[in-house]
Protein backbone atom coordinates (compact mmCIF):
# COMPACT_ATOMS: atom_id res chain seq x y z
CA UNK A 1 -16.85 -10.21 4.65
CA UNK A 2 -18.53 -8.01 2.10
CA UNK A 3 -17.10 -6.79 -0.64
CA UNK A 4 -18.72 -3.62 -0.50
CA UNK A 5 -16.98 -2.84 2.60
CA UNK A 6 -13.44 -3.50 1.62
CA UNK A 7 -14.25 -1.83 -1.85
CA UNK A 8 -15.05 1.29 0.47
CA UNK A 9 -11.31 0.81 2.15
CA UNK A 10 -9.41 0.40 -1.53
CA UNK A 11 -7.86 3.91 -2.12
CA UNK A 12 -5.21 5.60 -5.02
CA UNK A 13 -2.04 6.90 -3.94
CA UNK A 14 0.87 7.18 -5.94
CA UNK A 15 -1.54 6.04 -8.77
CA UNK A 16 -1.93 2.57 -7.66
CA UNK A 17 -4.94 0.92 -6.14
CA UNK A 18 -4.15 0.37 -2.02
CA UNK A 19 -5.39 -0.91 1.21
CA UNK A 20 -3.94 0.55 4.27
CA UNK A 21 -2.07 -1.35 7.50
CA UNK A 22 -4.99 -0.53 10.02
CA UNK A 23 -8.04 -1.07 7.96
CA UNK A 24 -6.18 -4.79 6.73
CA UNK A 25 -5.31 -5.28 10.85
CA UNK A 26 -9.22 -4.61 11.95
CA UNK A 27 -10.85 -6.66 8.70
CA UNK A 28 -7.76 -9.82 10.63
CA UNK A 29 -8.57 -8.68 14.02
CA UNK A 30 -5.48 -8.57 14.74
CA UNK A 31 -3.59 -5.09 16.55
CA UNK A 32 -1.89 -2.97 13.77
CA UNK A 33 1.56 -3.25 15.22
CA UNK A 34 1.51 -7.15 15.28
CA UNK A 35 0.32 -6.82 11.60
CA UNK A 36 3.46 -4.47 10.79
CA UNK A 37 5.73 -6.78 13.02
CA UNK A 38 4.55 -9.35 10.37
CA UNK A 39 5.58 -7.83 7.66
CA UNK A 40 9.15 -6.26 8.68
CA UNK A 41 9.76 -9.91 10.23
CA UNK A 42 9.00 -10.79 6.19
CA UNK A 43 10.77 -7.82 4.33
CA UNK A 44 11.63 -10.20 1.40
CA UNK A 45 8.34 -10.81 0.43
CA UNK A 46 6.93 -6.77 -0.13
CA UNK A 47 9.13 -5.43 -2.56
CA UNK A 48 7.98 -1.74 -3.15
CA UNK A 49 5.09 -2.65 -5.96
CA UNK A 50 3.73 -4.29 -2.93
CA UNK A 51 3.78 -2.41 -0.21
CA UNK A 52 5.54 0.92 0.65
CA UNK A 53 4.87 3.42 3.44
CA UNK A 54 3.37 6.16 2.79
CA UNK A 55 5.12 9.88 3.28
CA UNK A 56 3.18 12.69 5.78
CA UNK A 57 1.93 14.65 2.64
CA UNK A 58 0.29 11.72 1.63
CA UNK A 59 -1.54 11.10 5.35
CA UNK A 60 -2.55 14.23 5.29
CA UNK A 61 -4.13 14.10 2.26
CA UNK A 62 -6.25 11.03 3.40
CA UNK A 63 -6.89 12.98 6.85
CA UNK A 64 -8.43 15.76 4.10
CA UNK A 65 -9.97 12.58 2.62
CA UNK A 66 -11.45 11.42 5.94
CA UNK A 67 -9.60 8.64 5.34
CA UNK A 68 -8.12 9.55 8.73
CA UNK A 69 -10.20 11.73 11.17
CA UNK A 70 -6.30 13.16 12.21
CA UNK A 71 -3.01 12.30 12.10
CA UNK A 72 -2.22 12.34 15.11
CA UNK A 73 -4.58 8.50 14.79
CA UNK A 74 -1.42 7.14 13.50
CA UNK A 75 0.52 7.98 16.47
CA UNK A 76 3.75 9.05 14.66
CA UNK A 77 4.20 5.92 12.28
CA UNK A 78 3.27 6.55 8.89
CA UNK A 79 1.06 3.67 7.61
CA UNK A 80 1.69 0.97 5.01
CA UNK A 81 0.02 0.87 1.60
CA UNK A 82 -0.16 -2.77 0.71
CA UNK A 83 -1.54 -2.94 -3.29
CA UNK A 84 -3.17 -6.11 -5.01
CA UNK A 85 -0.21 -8.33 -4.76
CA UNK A 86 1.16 -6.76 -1.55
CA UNK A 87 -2.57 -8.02 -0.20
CA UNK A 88 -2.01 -11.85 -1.52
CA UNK A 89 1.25 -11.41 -0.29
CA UNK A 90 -0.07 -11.33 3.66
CA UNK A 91 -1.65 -14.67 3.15
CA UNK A 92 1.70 -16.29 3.32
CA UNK A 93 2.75 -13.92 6.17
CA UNK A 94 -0.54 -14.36 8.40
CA UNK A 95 -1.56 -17.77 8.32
CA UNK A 96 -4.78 -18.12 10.56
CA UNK A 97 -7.57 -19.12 8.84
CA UNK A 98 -9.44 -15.37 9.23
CA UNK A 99 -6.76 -13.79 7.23
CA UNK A 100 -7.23 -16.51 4.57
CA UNK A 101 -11.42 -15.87 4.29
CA UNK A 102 -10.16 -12.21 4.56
CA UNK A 103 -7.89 -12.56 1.45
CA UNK A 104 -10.05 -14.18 -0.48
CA UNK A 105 -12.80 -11.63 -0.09
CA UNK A 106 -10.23 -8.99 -1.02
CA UNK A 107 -8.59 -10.12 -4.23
CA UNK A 108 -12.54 -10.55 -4.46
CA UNK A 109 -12.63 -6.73 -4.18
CA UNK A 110 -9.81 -6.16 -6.06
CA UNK A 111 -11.00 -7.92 -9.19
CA UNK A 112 -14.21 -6.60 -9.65
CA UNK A 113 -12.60 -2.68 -9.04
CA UNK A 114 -10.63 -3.49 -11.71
CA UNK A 115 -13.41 -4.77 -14.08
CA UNK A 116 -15.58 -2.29 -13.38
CA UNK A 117 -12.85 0.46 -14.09
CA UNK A 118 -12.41 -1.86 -17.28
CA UNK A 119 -16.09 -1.42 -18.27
CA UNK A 120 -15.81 2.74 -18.05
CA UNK A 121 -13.00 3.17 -19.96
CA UNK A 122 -14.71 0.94 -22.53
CA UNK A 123 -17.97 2.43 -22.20
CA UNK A 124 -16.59 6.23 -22.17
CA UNK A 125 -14.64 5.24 -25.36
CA UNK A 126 -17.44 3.99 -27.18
CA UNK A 127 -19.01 7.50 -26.02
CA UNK A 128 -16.06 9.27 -27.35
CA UNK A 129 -16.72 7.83 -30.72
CA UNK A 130 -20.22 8.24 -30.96
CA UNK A 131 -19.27 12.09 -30.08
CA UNK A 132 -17.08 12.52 -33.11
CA UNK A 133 -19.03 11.27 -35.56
CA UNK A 134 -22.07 13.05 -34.72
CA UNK A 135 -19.86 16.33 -34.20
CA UNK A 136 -19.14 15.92 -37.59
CA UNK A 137 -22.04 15.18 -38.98
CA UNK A 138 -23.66 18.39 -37.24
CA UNK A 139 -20.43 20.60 -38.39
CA UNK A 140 -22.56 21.50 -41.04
CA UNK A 141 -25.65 22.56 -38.51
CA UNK A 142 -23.32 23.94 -35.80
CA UNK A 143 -21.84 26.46 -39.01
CA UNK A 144 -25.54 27.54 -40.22
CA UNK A 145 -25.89 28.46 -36.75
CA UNK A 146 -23.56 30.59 -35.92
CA UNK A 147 -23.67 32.41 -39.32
CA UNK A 148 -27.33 32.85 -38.86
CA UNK A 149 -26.87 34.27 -35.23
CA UNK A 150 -24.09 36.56 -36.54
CA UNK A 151 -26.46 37.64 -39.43
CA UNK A 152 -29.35 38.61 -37.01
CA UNK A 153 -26.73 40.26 -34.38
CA UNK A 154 -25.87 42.66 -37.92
CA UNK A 155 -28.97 43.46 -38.34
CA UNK A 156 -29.68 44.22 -34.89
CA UNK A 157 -26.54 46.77 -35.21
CA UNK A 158 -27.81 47.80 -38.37
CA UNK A 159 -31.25 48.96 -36.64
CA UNK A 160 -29.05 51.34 -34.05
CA UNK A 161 -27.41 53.47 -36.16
CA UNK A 162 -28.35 56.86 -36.49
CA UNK A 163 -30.23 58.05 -40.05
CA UNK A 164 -28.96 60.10 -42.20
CA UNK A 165 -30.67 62.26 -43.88
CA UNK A 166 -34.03 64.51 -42.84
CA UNK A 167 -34.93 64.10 -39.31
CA UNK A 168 -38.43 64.95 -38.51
C-alpha cells in the first residue's frame, strides 16, 4: 500500500494524529461494521489514547473538511478515531494477513509524519534564531530609518505652512 495514500487519510482531532474506522475498513477490505464489531468484541485493548469516537461537532467539521462528503455517509454512528497505537493495536484484533501488510505500511505512515513534523519544528527554530539575531543586528538600521522618514515627513509639513510675512 503506499504510504502516500494513508498519509492523505492521517487527520488531527482532539490534537492527536488519527485514522478513521471506514478509511482503516476499505485499506482491510473488510465492511466497516465487522471492523467496529472487532473492536467492541476487544474493548480491553483501546483504552481512550487509542481509540475514541468521535462527537457530531467533530464529523461535521471533517464533512467541512471533505473528509466526509455528508454526514448523513455515516448513517447515524459516529466514527472511531483509532491514533498510532490504537492502529498497532488492530493487528492483534484482525489477524488476516492483509491487515498485517496494512499495519505495517501504516506505522510506516505514521513514523515518517512524525519525522517530518520533527524536521519543521527544527528547521523553523533554527529560522527563529537566525531572525533574532539579525533583528538585532539591523535595530540599529531599522532606527535610522524611521527617524530619517519622520525627518523628511517634517519637512514635508514644514513646506505647507502658510508664510508669514509680505505676500506678493
Amino acid at each position: 500500500m503506499q504510504l502516500e495514500i494513508i498519509q492523505n487519510k492521517i487527520y488531527e482531532i482532539r490534537g492527536q494524529r488519527i485514522m478513521l474506522d471506514f478509511d482503516l475498513a476499505e485499506m482491510y477490505e473488510i465492511e466497516t461494521r465487522v471492523l467496529k464489531q472487532s473492536v467492541k468484541r476487544n474493548l480491553k485493548r483501546f483504552p481512550k489514547d487509542f481509540m475514541f469516537q468521535i462527537s457530531k461537532k467533530e464529523a461535521e467539521g471533517l464533512v467541512s473538511q471533505n473528509v466526509i462528503p455528508k454526514i448523513q455517509v455515516l448513517g447515524g454512528a459516529m466514527p472511531f478515531a483509532f491514533t498510532e497505537h490504537g492502529v498497532t493495536m488492530l493487528a492483534s484484533v484482525l489477524r488476516s494477513d492483509k491487515a498485517i501488510k496494512v499495519n505495517i505500511a501504516i506505522v510506516r505512515a505514521f513514523v515518517m509524519l512524525r519525522q517530518f513534523v520533527l524536521t519543521n519544528k527544527e528547521l523553523a527554530a533554527k529560522l527563529a534564531k537566525l531572525e533574532r539575531k539579525y533583528n538585532k543586528q539591523f535595530k540599529d538600521v531599522y532606527e535610522a530609518l524611521n527617524y530619517l522618514m519622520n525627518e523628511k515627513k517634517k519637512l514635508i509639513d514644514f513646506e505647507k505652512r502658510e508664510r508669514i510675512g509680505f505676500k506678493k
